[in-house]
C-alpha atoms as a PDB file:
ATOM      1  CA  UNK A   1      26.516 -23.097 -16.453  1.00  0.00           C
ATOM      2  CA  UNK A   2      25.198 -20.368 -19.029  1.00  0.00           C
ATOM      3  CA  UNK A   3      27.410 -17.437 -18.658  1.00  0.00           C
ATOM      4  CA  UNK A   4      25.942 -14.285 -18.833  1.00  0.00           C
ATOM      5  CA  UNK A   5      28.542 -14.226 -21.724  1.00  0.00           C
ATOM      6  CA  UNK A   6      25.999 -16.289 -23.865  1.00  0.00           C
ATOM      7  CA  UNK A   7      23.025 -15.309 -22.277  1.00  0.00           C
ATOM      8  CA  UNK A   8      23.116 -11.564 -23.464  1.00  0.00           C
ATOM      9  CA  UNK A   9      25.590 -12.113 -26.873  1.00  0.00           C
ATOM     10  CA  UNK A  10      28.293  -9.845 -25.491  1.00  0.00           C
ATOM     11  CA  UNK A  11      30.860  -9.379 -22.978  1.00  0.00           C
ATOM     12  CA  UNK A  12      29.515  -8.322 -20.138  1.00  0.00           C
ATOM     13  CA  UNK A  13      30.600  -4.769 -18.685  1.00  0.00           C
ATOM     14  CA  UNK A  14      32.822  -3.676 -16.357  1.00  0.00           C
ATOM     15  CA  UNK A  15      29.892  -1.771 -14.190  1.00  0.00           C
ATOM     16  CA  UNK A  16      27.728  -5.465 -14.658  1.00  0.00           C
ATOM     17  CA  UNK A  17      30.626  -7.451 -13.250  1.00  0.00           C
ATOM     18  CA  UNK A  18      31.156  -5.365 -10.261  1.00  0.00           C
ATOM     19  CA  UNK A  19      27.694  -5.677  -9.794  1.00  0.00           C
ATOM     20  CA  UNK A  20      27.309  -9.570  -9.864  1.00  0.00           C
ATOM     21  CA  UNK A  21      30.837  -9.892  -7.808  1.00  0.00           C
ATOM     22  CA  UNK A  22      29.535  -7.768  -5.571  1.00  0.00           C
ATOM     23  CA  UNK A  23      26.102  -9.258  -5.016  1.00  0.00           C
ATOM     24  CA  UNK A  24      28.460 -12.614  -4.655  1.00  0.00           C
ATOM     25  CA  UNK A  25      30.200 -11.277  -1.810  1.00  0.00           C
ATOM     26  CA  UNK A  26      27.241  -9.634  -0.144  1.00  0.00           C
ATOM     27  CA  UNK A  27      25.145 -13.170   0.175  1.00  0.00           C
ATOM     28  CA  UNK A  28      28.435 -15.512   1.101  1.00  0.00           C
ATOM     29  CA  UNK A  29      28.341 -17.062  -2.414  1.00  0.00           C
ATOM     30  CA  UNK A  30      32.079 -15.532  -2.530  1.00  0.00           C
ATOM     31  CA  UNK A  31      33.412 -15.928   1.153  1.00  0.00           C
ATOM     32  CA  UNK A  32      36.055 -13.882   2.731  1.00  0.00           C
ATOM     33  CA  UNK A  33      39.897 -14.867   1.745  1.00  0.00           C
ATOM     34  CA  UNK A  34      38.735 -16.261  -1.768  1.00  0.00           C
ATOM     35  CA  UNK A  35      41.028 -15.672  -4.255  1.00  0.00           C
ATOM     36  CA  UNK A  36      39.617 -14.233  -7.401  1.00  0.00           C
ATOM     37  CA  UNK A  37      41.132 -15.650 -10.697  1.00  0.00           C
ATOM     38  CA  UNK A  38      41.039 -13.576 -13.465  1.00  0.00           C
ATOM     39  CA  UNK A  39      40.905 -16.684 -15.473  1.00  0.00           C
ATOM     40  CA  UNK A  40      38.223 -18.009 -14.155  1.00  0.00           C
ATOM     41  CA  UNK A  41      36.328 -15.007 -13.385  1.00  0.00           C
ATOM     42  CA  UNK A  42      36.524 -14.712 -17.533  1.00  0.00           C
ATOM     43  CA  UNK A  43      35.058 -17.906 -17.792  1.00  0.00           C
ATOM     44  CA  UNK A  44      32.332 -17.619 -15.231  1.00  0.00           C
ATOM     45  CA  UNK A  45      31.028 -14.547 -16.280  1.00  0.00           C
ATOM     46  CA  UNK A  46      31.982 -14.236 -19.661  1.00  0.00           C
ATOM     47  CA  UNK A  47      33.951 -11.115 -19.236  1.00  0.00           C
ATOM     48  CA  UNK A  48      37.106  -9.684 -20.622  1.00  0.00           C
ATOM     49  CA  UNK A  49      40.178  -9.294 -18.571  1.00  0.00           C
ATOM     50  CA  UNK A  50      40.242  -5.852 -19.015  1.00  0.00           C
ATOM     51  CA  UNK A  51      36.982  -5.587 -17.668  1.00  0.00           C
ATOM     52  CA  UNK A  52      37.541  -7.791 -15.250  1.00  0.00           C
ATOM     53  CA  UNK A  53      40.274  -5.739 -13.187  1.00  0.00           C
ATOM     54  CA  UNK A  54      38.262  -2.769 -13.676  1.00  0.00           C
ATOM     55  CA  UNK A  55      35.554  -4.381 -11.762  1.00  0.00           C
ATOM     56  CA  UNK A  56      38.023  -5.650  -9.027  1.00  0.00           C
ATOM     57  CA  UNK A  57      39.525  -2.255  -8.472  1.00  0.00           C
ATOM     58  CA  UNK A  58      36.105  -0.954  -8.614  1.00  0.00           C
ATOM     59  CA  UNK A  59      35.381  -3.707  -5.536  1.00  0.00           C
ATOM     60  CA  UNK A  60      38.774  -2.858  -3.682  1.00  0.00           C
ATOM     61  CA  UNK A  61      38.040   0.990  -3.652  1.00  0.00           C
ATOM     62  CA  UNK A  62      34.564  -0.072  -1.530  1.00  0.00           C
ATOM     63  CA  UNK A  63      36.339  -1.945   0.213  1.00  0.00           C
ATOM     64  CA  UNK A  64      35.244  -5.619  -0.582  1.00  0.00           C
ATOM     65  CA  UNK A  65      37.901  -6.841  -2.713  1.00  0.00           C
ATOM     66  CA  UNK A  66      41.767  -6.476  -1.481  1.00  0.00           C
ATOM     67  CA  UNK A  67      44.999  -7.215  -3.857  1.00  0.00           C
ATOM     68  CA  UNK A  68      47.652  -9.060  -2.477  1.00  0.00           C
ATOM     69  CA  UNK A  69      51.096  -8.274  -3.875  1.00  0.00           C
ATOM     70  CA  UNK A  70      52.600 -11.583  -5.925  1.00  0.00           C
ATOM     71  CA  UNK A  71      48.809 -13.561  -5.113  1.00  0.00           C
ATOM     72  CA  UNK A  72      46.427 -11.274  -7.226  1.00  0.00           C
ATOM     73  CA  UNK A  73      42.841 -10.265  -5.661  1.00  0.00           C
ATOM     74  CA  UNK A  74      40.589 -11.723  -2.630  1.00  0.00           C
ATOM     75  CA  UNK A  75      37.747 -11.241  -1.162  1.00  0.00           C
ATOM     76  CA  UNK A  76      38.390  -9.136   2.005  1.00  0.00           C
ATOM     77  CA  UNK A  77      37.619 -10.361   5.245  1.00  0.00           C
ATOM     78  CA  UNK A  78      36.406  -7.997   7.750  1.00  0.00           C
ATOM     79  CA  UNK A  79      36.509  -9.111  11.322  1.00  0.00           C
ATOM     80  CA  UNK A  80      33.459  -8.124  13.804  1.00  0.00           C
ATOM     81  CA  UNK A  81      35.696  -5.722  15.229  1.00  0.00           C
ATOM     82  CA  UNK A  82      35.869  -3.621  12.284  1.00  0.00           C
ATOM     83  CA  UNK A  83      32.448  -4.474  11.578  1.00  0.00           C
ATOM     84  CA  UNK A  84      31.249  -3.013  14.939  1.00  0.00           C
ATOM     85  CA  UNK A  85      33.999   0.299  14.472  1.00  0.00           C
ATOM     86  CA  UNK A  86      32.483   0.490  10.903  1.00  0.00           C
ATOM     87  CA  UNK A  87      28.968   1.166  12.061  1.00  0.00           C
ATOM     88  CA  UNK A  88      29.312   2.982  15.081  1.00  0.00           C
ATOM     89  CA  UNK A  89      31.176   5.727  12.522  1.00  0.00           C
ATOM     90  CA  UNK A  90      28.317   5.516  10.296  1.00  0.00           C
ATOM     91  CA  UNK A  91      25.378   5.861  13.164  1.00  0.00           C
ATOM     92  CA  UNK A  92      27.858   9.399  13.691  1.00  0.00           C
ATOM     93  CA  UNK A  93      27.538  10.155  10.092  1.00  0.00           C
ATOM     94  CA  UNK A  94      24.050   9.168   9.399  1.00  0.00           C
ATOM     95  CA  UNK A  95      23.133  10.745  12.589  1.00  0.00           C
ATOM     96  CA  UNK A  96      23.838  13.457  10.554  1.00  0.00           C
ATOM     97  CA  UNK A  97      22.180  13.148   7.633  1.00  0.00           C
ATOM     98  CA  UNK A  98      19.050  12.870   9.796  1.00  0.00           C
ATOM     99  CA  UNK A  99      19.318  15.589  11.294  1.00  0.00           C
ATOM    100  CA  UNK A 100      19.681  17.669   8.219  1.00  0.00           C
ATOM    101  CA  UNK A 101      17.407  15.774   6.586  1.00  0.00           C
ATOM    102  CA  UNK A 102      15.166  16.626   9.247  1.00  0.00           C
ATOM    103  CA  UNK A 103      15.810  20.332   8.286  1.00  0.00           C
ATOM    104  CA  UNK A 104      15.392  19.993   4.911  1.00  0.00           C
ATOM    105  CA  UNK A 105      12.553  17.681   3.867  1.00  0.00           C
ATOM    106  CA  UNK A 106       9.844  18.909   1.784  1.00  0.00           C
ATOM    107  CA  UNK A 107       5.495  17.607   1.867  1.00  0.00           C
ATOM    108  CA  UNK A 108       6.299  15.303  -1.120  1.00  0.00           C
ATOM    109  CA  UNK A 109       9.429  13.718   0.619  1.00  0.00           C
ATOM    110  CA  UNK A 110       7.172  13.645   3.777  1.00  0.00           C
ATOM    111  CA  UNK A 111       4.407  11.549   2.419  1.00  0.00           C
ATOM    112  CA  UNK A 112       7.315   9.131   0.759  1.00  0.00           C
ATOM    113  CA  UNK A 113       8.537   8.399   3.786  1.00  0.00           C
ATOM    114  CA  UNK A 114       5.516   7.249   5.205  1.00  0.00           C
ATOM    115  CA  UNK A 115       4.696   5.547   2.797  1.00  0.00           C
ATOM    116  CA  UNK A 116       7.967   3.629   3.458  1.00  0.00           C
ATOM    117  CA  UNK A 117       7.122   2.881   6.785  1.00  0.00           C
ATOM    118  CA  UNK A 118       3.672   1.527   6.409  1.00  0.00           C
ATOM    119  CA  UNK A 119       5.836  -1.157   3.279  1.00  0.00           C
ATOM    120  CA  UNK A 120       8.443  -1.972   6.257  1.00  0.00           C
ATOM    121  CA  UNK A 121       5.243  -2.111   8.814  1.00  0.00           C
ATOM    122  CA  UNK A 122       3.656  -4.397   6.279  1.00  0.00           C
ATOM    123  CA  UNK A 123       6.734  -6.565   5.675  1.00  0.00           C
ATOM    124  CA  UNK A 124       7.417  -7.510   9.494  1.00  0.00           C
ATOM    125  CA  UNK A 125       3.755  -8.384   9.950  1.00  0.00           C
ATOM    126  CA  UNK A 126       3.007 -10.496   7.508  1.00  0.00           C
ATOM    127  CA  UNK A 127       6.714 -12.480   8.018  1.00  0.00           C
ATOM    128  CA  UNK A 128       8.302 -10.497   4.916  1.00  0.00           C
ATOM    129  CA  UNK A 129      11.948 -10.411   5.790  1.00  0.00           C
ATOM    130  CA  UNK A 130      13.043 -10.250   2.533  1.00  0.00           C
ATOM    131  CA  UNK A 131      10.992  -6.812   1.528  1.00  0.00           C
ATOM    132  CA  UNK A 132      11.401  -5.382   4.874  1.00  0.00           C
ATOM    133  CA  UNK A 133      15.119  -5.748   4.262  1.00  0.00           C
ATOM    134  CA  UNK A 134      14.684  -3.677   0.954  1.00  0.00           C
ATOM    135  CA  UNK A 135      12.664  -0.894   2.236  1.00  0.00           C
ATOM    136  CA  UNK A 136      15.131  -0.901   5.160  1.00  0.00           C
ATOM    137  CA  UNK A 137      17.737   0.211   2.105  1.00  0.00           C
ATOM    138  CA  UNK A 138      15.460   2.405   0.513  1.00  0.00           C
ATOM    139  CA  UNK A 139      14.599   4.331   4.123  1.00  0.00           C
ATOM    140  CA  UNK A 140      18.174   4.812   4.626  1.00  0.00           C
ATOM    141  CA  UNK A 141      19.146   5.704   1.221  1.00  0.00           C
ATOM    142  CA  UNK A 142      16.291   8.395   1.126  1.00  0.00           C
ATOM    143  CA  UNK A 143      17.134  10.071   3.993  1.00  0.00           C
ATOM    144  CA  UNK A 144      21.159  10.688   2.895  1.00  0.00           C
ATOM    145  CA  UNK A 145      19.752  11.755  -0.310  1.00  0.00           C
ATOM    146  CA  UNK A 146      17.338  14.210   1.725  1.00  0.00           C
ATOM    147  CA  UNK A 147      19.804  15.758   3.540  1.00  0.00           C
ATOM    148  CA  UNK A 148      21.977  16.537   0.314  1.00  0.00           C
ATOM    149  CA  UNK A 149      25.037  15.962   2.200  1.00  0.00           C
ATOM    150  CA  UNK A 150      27.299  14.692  -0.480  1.00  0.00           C
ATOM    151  CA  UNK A 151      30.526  13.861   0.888  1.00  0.00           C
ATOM    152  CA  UNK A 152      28.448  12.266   4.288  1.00  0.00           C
ATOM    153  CA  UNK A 153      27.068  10.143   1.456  1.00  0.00           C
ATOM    154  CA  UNK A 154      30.278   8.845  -0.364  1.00  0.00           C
ATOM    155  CA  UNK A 155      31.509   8.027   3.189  1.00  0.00           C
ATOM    156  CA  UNK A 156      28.682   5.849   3.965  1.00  0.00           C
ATOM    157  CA  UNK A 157      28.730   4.695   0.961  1.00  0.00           C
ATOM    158  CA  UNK A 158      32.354   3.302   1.056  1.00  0.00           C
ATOM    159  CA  UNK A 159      31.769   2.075   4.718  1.00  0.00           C
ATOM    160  CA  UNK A 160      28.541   0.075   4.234  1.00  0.00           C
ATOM    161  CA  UNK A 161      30.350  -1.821   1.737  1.00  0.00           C
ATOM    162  CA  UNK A 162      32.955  -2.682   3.769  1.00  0.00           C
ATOM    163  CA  UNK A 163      30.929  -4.184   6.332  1.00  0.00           C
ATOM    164  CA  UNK A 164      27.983  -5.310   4.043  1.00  0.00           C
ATOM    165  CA  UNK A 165      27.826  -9.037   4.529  1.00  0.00           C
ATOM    166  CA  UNK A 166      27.068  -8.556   8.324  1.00  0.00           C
ATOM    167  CA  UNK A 167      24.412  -6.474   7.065  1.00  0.00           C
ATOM    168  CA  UNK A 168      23.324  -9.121   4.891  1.00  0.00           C
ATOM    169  CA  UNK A 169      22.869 -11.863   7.735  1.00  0.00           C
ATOM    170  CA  UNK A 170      21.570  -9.449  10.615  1.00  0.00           C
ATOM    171  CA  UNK A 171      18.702  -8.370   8.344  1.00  0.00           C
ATOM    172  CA  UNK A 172      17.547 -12.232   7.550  1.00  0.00           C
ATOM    173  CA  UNK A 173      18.005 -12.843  11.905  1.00  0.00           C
ATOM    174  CA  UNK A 174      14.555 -13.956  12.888  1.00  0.00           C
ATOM    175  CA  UNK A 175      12.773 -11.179  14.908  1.00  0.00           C
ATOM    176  CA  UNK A 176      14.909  -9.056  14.090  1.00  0.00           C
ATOM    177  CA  UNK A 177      12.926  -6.642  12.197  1.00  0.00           C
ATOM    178  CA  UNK A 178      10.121  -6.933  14.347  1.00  0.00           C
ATOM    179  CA  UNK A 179      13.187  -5.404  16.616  1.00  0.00           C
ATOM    180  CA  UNK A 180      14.735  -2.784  14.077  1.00  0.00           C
ATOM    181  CA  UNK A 181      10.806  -1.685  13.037  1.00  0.00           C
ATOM    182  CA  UNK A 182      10.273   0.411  16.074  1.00  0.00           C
ATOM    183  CA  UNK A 183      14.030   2.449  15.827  1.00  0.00           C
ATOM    184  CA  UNK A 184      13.189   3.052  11.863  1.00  0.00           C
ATOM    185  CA  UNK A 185       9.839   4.372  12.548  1.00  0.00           C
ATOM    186  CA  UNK A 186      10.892   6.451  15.295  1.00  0.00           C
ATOM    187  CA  UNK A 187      13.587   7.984  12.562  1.00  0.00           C
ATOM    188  CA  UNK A 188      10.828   8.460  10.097  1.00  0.00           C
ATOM    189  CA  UNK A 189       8.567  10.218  12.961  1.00  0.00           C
ATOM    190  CA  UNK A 190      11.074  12.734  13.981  1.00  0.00           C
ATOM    191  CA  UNK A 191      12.285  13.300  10.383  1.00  0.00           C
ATOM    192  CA  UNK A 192       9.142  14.214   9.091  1.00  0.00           C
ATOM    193  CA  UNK A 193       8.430  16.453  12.400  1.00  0.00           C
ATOM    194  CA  UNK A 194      10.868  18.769  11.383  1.00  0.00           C
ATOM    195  CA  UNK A 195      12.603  17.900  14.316  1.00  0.00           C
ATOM    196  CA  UNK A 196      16.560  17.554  13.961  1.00  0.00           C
ATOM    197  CA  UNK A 197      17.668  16.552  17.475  1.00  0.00           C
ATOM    198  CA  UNK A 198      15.071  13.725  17.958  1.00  0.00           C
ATOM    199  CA  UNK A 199      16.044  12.725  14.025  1.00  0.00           C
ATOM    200  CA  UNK A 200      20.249  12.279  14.804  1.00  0.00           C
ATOM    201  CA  UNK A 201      19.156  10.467  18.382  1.00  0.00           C
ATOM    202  CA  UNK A 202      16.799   8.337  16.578  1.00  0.00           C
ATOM    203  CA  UNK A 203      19.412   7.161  13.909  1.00  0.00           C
ATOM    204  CA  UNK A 204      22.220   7.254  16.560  1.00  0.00           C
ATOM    205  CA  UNK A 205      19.965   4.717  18.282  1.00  0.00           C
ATOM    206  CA  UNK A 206      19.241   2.649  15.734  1.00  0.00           C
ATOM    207  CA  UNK A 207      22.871   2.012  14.250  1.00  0.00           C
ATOM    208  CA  UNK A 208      24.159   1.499  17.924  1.00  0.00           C
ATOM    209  CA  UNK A 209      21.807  -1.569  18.450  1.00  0.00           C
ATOM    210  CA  UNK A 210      23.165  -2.869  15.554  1.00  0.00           C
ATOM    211  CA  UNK A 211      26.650  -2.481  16.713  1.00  0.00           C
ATOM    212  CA  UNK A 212      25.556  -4.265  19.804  1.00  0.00           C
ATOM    213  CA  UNK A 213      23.724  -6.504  17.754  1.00  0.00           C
ATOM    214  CA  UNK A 214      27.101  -7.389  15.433  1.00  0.00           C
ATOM    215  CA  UNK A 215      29.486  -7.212  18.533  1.00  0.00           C
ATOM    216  CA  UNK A 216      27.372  -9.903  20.262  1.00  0.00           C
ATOM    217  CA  UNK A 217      28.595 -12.205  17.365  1.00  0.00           C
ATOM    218  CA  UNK A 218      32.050 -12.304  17.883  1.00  0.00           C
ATOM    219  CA  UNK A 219      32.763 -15.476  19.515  1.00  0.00           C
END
């Protein structure tokens, strides 16, 4: 295969590695337990070593990549467990952000919003898992950056990463935006009601049936 090496004429980046590793991890092309080679990481990706632990230590700080003392680096495995603790923080952090958010928000921010929700209504009508899935990021990501709390933020940050690939698979679940489409737009609603209370019980909601939804896969 073309490395992105040859593709572009240079090595490619630290920040661009992380990036494609990550994306790897995310849709199962890299599968928990992997080892990753430095050697043939380099080759793959046409990367420089240097670059390349950079971008693994980048990937172990979120929480997706894990060194092993003597065996190099892996991708970590999360178990549903920690999958299911991981999100039920993050529906009390989020919850959060909501509700500030909720505080906060200005007209313009408003009429983003809703425009968000008539892309995600859009999406699960017309079959559209794929865009719903993005706007699902987007609605989330908006509302953290609403609420301007930073350190909320970098938390969530961290922890979605962690438990990102069973993010990844319960957004593609048949019917199961047509499920989540009702608990976002009840977010949005209370959001851009100024109303904080109904905003945190709206996200709290919302992350919780995905805990269920996560727990429910553990065999």
């Amino acid at each position: 295969m073309e490395t992105l090496d040859e593709s572009l004429g240079r090595s490619v980046t630290a920040t661009e590695l992380a990036d494609l590793l990550r994306t790897a991890i995310v849709t199962g092309e890299l599968v928990p337990n992997q080892r990753l080679v430095e050697a043939d990481l380099a080759a793959e990706y046409g990367a420089s070593r240097g670059n390349i632990r950079v971008a693994l230590s980048e990937l172990s700080v979120e929480g997706l990549v894990e060194r092993v003392q003597n065996r190099g680096a892996r991708v970590r495995a999360v178990s549903v467990d920690e999958a299911v603790e991981i999100t039920e923080v993050r529906a009390a952090l989020e919850a959060l952000c909501a509700r500030k958010a909720a505080e906060r928000i200005t007209d313009k921010e408003i009429a983003e919003l809703q425009q968000l929700a008539e892309r995600m209504t859009d999406a699960v009508e017309r079959g559209d898992r794929e865009s719903y899935s993005e706007n699902n990021q987007k609605l989330h990501a908006r509302i953290i950056a609403i609420s301007a709390q930073q350190t909320a933020a970098a938390t969530i940050q961290r922890l979605r990463g962690q438990a990102v690939r069973f993010q990844f698979r319960l957004a593609r679940q048949p019917g199961r935006p047509a499920v989540s489409l009702p608990q976002h737009l009840a977010i949005i609603t209370a959001v851009c009601a100024h109303d904080p209370d109904a905003a945190a019980q709206a996200m709290r909601v919302h992350l919780e049936s995905v805990a269920d939804v996560i727990r429910s896969s553990n065999p």
